[in-house]
C-alpha atoms as a PDB file:
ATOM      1  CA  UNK A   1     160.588 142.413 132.717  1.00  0.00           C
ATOM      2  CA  UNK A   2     156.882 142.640 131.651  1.00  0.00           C
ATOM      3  CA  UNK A   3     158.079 144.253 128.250  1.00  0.00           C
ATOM      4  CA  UNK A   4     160.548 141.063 127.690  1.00  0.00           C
ATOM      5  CA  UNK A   5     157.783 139.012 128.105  1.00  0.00           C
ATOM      6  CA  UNK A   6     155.979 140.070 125.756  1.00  0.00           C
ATOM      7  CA  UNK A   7     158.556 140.739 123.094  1.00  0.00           C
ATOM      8  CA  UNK A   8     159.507 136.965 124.125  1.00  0.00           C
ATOM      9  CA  UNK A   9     155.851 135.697 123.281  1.00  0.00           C
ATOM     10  CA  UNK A  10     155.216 137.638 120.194  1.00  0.00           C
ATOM     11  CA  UNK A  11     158.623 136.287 118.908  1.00  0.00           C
ATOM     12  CA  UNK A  12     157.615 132.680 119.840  1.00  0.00           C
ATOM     13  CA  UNK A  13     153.786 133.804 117.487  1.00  0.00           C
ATOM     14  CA  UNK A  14     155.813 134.675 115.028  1.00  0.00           C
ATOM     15  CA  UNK A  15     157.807 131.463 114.684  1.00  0.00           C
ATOM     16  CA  UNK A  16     154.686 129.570 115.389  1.00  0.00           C
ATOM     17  CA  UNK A  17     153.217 131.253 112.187  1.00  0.00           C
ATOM     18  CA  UNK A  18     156.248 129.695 110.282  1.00  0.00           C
ATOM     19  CA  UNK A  19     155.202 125.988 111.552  1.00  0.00           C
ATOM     20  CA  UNK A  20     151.789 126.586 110.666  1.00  0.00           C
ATOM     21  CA  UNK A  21     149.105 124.086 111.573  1.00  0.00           C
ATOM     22  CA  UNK A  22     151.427 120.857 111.977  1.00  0.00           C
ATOM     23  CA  UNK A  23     152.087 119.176 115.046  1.00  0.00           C
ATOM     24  CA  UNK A  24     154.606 121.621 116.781  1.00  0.00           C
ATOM     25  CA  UNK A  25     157.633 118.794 118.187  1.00  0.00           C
ATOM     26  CA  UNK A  26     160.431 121.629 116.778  1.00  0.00           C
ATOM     27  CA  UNK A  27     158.940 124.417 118.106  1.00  0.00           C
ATOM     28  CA  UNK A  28     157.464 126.601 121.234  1.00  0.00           C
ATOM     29  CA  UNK A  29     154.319 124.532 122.575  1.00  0.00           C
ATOM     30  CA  UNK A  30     152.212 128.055 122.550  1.00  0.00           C
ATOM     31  CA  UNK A  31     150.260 128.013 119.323  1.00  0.00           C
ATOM     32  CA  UNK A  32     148.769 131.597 117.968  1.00  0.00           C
ATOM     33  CA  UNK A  33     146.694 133.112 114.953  1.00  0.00           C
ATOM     34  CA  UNK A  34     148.314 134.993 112.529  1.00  0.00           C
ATOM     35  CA  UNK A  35     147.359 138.731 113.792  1.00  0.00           C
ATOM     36  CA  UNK A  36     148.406 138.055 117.910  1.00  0.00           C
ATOM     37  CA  UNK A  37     147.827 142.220 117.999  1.00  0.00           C
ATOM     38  CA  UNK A  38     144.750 142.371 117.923  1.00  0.00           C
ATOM     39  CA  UNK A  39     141.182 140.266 118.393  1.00  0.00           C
ATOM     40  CA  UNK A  40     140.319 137.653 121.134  1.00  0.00           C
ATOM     41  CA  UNK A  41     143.993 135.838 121.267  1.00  0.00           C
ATOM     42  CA  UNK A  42     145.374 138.948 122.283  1.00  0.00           C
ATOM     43  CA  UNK A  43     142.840 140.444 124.715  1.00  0.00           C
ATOM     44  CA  UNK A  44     143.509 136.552 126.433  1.00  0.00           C
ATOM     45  CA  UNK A  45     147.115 136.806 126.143  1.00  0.00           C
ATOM     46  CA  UNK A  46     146.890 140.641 127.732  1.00  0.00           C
ATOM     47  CA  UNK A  47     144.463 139.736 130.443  1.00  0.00           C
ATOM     48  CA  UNK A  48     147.390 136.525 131.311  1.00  0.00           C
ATOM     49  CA  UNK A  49     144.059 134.015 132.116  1.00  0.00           C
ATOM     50  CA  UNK A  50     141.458 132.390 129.787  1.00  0.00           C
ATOM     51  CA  UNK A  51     137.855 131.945 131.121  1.00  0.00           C
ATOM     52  CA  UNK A  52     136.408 128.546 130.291  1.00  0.00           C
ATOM     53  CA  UNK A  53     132.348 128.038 130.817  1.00  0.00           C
ATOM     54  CA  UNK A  54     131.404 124.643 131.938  1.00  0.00           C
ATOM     55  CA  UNK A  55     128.491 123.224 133.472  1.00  0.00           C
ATOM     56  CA  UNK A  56     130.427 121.148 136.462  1.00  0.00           C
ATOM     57  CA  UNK A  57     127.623 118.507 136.527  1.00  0.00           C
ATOM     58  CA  UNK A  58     128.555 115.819 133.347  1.00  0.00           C
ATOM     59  CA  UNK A  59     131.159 112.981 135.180  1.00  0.00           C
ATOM     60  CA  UNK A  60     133.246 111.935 134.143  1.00  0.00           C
ATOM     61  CA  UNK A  61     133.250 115.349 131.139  1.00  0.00           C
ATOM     62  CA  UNK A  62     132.990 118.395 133.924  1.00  0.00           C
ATOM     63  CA  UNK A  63     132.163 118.215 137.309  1.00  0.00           C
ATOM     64  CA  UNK A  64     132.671 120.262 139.975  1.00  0.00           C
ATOM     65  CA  UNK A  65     133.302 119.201 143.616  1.00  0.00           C
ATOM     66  CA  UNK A  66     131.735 120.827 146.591  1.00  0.00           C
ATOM     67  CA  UNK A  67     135.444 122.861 147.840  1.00  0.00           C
ATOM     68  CA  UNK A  68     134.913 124.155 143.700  1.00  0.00           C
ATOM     69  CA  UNK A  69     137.286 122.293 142.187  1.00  0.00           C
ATOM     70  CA  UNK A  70     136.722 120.677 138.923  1.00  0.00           C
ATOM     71  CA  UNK A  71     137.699 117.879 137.255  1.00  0.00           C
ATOM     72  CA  UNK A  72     136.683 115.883 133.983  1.00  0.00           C
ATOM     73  CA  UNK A  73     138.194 114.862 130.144  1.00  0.00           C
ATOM     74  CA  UNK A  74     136.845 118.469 129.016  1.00  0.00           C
ATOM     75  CA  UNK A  75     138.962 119.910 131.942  1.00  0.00           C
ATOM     76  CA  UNK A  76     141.771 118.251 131.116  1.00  0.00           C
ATOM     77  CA  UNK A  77     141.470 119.406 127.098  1.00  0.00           C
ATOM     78  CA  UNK A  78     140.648 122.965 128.487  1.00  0.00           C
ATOM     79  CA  UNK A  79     143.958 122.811 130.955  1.00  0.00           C
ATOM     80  CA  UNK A  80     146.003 121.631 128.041  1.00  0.00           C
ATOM     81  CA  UNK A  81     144.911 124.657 125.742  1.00  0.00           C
ATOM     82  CA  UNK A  82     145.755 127.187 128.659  1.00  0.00           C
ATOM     83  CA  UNK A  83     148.938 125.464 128.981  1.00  0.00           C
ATOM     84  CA  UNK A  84     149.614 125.671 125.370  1.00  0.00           C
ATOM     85  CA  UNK A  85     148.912 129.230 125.049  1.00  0.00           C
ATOM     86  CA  UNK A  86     150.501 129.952 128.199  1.00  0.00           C
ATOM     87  CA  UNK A  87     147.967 131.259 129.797  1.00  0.00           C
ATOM     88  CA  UNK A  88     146.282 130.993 133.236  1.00  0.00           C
ATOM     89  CA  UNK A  89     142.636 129.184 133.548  1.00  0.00           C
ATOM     90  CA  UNK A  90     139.682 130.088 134.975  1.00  0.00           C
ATOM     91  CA  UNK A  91     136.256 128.034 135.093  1.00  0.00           C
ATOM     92  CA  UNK A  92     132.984 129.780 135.110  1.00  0.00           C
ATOM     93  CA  UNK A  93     129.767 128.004 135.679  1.00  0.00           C
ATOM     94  CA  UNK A  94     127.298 127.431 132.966  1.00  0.00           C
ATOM     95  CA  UNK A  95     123.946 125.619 132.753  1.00  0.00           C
ATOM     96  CA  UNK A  96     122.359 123.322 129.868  1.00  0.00           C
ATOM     97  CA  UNK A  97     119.385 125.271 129.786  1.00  0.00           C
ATOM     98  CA  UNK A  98     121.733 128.564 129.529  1.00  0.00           C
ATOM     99  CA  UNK A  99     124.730 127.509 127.963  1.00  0.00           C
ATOM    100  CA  UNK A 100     123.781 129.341 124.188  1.00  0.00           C
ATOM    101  CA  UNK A 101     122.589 132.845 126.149  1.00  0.00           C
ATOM    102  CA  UNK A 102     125.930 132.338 128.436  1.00  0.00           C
ATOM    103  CA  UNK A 103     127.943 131.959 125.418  1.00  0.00           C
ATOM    104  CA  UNK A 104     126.247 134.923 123.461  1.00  0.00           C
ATOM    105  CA  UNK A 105     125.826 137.551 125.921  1.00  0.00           C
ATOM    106  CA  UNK A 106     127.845 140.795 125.787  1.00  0.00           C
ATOM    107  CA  UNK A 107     130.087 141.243 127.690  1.00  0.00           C
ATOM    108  CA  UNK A 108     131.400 137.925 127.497  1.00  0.00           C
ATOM    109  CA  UNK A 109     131.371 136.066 130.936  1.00  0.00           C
ATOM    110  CA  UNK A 110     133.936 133.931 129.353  1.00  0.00           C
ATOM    111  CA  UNK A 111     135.659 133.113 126.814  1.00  0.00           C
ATOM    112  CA  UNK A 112     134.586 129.766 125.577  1.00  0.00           C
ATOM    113  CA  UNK A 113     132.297 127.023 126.581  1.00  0.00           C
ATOM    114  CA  UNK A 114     133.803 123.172 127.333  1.00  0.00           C
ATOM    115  CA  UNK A 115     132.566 119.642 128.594  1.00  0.00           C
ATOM    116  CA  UNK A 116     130.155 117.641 126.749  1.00  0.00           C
ATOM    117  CA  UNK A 117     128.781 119.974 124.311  1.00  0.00           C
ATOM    118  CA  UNK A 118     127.681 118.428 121.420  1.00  0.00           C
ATOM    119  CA  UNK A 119     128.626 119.664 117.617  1.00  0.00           C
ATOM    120  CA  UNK A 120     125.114 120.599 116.168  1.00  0.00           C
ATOM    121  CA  UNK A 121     124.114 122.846 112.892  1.00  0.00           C
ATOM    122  CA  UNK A 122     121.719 124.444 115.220  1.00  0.00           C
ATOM    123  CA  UNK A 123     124.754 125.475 117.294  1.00  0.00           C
ATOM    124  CA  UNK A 124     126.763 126.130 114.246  1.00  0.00           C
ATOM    125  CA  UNK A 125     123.978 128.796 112.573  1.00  0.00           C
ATOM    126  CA  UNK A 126     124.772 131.520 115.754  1.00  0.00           C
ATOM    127  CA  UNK A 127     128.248 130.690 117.608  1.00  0.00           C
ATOM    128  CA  UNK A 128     131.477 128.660 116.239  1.00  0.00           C
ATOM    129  CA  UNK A 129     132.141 125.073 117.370  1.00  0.00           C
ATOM    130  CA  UNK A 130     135.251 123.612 117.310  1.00  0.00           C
ATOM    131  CA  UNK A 131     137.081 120.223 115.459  1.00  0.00           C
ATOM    132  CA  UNK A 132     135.363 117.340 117.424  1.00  0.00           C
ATOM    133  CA  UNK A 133     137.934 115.448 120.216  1.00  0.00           C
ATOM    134  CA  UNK A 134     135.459 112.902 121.869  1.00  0.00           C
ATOM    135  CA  UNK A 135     133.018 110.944 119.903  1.00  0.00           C
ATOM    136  CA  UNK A 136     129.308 110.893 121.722  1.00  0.00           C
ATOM    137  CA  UNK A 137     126.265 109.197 121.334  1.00  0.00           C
ATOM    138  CA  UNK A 138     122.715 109.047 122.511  1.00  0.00           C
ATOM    139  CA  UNK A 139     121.942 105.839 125.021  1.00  0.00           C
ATOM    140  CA  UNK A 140     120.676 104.799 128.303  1.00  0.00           C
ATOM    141  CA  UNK A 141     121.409 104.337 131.947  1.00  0.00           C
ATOM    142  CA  UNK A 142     119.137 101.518 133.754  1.00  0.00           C
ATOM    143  CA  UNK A 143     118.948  99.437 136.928  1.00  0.00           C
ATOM    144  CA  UNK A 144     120.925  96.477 136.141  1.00  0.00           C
ATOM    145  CA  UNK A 145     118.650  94.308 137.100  1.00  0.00           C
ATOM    146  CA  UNK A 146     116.048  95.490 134.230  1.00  0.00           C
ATOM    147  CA  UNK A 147     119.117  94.910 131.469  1.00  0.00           C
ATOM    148  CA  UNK A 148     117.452  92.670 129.250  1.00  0.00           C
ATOM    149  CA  UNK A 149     114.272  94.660 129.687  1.00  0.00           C
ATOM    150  CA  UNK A 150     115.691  97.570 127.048  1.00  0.00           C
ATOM    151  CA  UNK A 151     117.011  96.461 123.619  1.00  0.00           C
ATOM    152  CA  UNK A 152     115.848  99.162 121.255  1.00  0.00           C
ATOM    153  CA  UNK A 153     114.185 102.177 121.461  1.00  0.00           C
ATOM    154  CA  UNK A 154     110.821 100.309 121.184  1.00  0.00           C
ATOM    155  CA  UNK A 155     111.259  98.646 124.479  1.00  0.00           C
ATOM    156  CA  UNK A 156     111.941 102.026 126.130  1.00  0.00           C
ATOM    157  CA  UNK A 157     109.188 104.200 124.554  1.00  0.00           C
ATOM    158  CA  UNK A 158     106.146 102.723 126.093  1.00  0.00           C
ATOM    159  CA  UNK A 159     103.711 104.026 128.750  1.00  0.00           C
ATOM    160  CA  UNK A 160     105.091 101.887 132.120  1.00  0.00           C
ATOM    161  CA  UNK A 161     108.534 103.456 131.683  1.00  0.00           C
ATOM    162  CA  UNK A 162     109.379 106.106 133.486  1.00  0.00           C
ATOM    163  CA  UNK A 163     112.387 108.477 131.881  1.00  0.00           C
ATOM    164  CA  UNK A 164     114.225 110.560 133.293  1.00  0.00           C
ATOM    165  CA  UNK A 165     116.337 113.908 131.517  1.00  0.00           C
ATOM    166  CA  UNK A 166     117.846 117.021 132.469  1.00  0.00           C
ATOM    167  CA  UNK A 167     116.391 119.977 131.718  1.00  0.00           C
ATOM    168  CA  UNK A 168     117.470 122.041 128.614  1.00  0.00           C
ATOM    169  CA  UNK A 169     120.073 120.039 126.900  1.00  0.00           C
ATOM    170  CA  UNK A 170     119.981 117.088 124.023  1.00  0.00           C
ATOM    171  CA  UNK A 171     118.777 114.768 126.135  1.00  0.00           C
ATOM    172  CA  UNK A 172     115.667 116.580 126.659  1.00  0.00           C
ATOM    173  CA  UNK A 173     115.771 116.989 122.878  1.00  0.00           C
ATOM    174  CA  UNK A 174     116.225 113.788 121.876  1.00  0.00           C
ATOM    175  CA  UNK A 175     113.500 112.185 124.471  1.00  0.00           C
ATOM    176  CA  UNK A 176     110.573 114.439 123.344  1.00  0.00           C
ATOM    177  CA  UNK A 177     110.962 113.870 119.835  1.00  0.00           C
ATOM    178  CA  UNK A 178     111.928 110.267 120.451  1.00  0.00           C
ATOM    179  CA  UNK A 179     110.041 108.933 123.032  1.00  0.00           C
ATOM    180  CA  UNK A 180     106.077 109.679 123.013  1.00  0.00           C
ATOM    181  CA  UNK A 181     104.661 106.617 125.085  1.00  0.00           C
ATOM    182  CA  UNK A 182     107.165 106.602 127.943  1.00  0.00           C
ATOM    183  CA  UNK A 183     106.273 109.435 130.755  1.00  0.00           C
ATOM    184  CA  UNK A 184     109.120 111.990 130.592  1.00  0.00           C
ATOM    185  CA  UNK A 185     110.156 113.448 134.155  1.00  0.00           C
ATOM    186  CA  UNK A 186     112.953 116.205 134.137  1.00  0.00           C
ATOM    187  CA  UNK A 187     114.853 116.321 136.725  1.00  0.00           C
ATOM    188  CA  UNK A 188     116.871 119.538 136.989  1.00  0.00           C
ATOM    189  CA  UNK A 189     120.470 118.206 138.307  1.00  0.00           C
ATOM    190  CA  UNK A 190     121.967 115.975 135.805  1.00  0.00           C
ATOM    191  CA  UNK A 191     124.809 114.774 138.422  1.00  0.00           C
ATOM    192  CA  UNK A 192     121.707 113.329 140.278  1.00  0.00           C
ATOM    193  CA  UNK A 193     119.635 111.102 137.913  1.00  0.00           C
ATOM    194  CA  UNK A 194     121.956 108.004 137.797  1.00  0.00           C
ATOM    195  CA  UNK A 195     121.451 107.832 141.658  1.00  0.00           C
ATOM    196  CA  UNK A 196     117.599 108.120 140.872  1.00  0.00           C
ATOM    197  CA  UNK A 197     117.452 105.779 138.307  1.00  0.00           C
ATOM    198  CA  UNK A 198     118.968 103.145 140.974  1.00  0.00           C
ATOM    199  CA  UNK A 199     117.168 104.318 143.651  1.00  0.00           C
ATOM    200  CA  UNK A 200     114.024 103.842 141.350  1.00  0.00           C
ATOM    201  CA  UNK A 201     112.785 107.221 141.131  1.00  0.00           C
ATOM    202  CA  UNK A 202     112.588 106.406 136.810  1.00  0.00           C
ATOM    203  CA  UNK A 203     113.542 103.604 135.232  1.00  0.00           C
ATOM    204  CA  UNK A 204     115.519 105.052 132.374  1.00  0.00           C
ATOM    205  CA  UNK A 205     117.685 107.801 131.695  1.00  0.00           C
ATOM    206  CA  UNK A 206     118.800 109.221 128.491  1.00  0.00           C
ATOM    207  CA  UNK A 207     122.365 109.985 128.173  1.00  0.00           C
ATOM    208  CA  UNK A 208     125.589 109.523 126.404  1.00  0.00           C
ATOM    209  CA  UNK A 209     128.086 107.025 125.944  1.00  0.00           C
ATOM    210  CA  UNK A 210     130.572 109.250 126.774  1.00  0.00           C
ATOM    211  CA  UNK A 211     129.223 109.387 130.517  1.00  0.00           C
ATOM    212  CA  UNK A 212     127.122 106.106 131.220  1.00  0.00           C
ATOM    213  CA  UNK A 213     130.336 104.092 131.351  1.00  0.00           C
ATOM    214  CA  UNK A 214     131.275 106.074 134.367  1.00  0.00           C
ATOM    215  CA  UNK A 215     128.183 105.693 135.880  1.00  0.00           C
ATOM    216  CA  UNK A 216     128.086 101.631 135.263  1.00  0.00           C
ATOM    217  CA  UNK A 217     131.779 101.567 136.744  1.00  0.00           C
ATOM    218  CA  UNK A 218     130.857 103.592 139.818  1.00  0.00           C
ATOM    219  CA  UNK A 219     127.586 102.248 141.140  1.00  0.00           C
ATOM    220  CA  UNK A 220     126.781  98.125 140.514  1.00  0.00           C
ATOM    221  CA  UNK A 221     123.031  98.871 140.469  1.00  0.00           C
ATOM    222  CA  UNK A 222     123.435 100.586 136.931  1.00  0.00           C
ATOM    223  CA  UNK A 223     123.954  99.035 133.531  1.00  0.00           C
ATOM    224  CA  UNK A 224     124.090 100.553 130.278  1.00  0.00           C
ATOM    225  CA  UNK A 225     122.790  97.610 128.050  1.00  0.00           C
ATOM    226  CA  UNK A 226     122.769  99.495 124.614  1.00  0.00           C
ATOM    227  CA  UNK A 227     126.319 101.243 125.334  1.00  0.00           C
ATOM    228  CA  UNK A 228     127.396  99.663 121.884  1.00  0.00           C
ATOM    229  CA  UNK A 229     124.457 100.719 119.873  1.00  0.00           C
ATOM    230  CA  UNK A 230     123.859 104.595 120.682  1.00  0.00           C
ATOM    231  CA  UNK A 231     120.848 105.744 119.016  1.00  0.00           C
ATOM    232  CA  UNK A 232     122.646 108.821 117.467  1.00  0.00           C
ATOM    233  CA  UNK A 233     126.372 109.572 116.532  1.00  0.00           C
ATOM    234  CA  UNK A 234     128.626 112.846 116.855  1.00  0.00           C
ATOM    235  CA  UNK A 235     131.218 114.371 118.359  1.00  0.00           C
ATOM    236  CA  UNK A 236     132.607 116.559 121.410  1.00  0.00           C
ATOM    237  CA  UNK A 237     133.617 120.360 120.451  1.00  0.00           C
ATOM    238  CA  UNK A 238     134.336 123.742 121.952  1.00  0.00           C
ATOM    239  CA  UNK A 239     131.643 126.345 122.028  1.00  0.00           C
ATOM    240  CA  UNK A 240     132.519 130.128 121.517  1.00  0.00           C
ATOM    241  CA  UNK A 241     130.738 133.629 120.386  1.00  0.00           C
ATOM    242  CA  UNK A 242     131.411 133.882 116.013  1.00  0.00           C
ATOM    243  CA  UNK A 243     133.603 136.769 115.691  1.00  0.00           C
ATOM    244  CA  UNK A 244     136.932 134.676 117.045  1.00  0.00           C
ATOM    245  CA  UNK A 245     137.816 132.998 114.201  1.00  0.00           C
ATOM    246  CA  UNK A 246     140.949 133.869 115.994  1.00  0.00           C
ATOM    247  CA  UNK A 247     140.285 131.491 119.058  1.00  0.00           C
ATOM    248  CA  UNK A 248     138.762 129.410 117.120  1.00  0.00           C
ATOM    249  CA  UNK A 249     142.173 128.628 115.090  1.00  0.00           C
ATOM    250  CA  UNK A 250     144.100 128.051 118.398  1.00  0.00           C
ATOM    251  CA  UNK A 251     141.468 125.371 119.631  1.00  0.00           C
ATOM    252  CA  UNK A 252     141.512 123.454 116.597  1.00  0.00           C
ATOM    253  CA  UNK A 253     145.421 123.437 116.289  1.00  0.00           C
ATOM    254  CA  UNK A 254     145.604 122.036 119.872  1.00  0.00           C
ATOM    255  CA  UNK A 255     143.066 119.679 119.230  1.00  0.00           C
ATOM    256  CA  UNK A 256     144.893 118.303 116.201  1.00  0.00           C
ATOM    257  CA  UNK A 257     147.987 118.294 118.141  1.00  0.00           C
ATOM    258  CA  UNK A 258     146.666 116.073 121.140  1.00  0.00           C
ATOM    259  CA  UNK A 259     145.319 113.963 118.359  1.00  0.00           C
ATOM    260  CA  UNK A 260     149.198 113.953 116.483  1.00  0.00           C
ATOM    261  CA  UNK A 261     151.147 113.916 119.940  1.00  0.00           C
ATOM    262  CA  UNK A 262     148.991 110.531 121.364  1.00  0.00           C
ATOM    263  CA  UNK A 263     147.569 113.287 124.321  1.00  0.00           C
ATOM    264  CA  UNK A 264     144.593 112.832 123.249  1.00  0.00           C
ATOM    265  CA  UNK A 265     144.198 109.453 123.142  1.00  0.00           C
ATOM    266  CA  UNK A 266     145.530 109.205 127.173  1.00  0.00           C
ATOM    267  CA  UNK A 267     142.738 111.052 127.977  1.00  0.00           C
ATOM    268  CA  UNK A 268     140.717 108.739 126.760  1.00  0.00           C
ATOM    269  CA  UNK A 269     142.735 105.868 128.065  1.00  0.00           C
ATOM    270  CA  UNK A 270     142.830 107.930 131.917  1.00  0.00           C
ATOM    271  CA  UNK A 271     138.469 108.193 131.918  1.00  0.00           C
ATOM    272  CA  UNK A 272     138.070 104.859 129.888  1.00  0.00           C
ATOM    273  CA  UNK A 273     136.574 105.832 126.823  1.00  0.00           C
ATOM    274  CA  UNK A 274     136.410 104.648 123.328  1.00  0.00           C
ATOM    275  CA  UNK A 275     139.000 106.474 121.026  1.00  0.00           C
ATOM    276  CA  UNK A 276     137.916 107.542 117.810  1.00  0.00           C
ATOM    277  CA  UNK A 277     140.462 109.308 115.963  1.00  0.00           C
ATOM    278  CA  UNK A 278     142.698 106.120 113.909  1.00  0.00           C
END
């Protein structure tokens, strides 16, 4: 039965190969590489489960709830690419401030890295990131009643503002080479600065547009005033080791089928973020 199985999938990679990189509507929903024998597709496809790192601590991106389950628009893309390769999932947890040695370190502890990872050429120099599926941007979280207070950068980088990061990512980045007035506190649980920033623990935090509208939705104390004018602009990718040109492939043709199919743009309708991809 096992052998069927697998005669069955590599005939479905071989017909796959024949529709190429297009949306497949008139074929198998598994999508393969070109050599399924061999390489990281096929030690995935032999082991029957993908391993997906993720940091669990980015709502509405990853998070993971106490009983370990996680949920999140990078879980969801994840899910779809097992699903599409017919494969089972498994999440392993990552940190910011570990993500690159997670990602690089032999043996693998997983396969490939998702949830609000941001494409970078830094990134790009020692691992391979994927086609973008969420635009991102650089902006703030504050205590709505301090809105008007924060309308550029200026307003934000000055000594009686208080800012708050976590530790190890491009927030942390972006505020030390952005902000050298305002005190900088890092705080090392991301999932717990909006809460601070309310509380008034800090007065800012840096963050992205792809999560602050979450936060604004979920807690009335919080506003993101500059939501519309992120200080920086990029995209959403998968992170993996270079070497799996292979995987690689695979993510990018499910991306640009979620894009083609309208499953993309669902997911952003579901968390309520802006699509980018006309």
């Amino acid at each position: 039965m096992i052998r069927l199985e697998r005669l069955r999938t590599w005939f479905l990679i071989a017909v796959l190969i024949i529709c190429g990189a297009r949306t497949f509507s008139f074929c198998s929903q598994r999508t393969y590489t070109d050599n399924p024998t061999k390489g990281k597709v096929a030690e995935i496809l032999d082991r029957g489960t993908i391993l997906f790192g993720t940091t669990g601590d980015y709502r509405p991106l990853s998070f993971c709830e106490p009983d370990g389950t996680y949920w999140g628009f990078g879980i969801d893309v994840a899910n779809e690419i097992a699903r599409r390769l017919g494969v089972d999932i498994e999440f392993k947890k990552t940190s910011w401030p570990s993500l690159t040695a997670d990602v690089l370190t032999e043996p693998q502890i997983f396969d490939l890295a998702i949830g609000g990872i941001t494409i970078t050429d830094t990134r790009r120099e020692t691992m391979l990131m994927s086609d973008g599926y969420l635009a991102n941007g650089k902006t703030i979280l504050c205590r709505a009643s301090e809105a008007n207070r924060y309308k550029s950068l200026a307003d934000i980088d000055k000594p009686e503002v208080t800012v708050m990061v976590n530790p190890g990512g491009l927030n942390e980045k972006f505020a030390n080479e952005n902000l050298t007035h305002a005190k900088i506190v890092v705080h090392q649980k991301n999932e717990e600065i909006p809460t601070l920033v309310a509380e008034g623990a800090a007065d800012v935090m840096i963050t992205e547009i792809t999560e602050a509208p979450y936060y604004v939705q979920t807690d009335t104390r919080l506003a993101a005033p500059l939501l519309n004018a992120p200080f920086t602009h990029g995209e959403i990718g998968v992170l993996m080791q270079k070497g799996q040109e292979d995987l690689l492939q695979i993510v990018n043709n499910v991306i640009r089928q979620m894009k083609s199919d309208g499953s993309l743009r669902k997911l952003h309708e579901k968390y309520g973020l802006l699509y980018a991809y006309e």
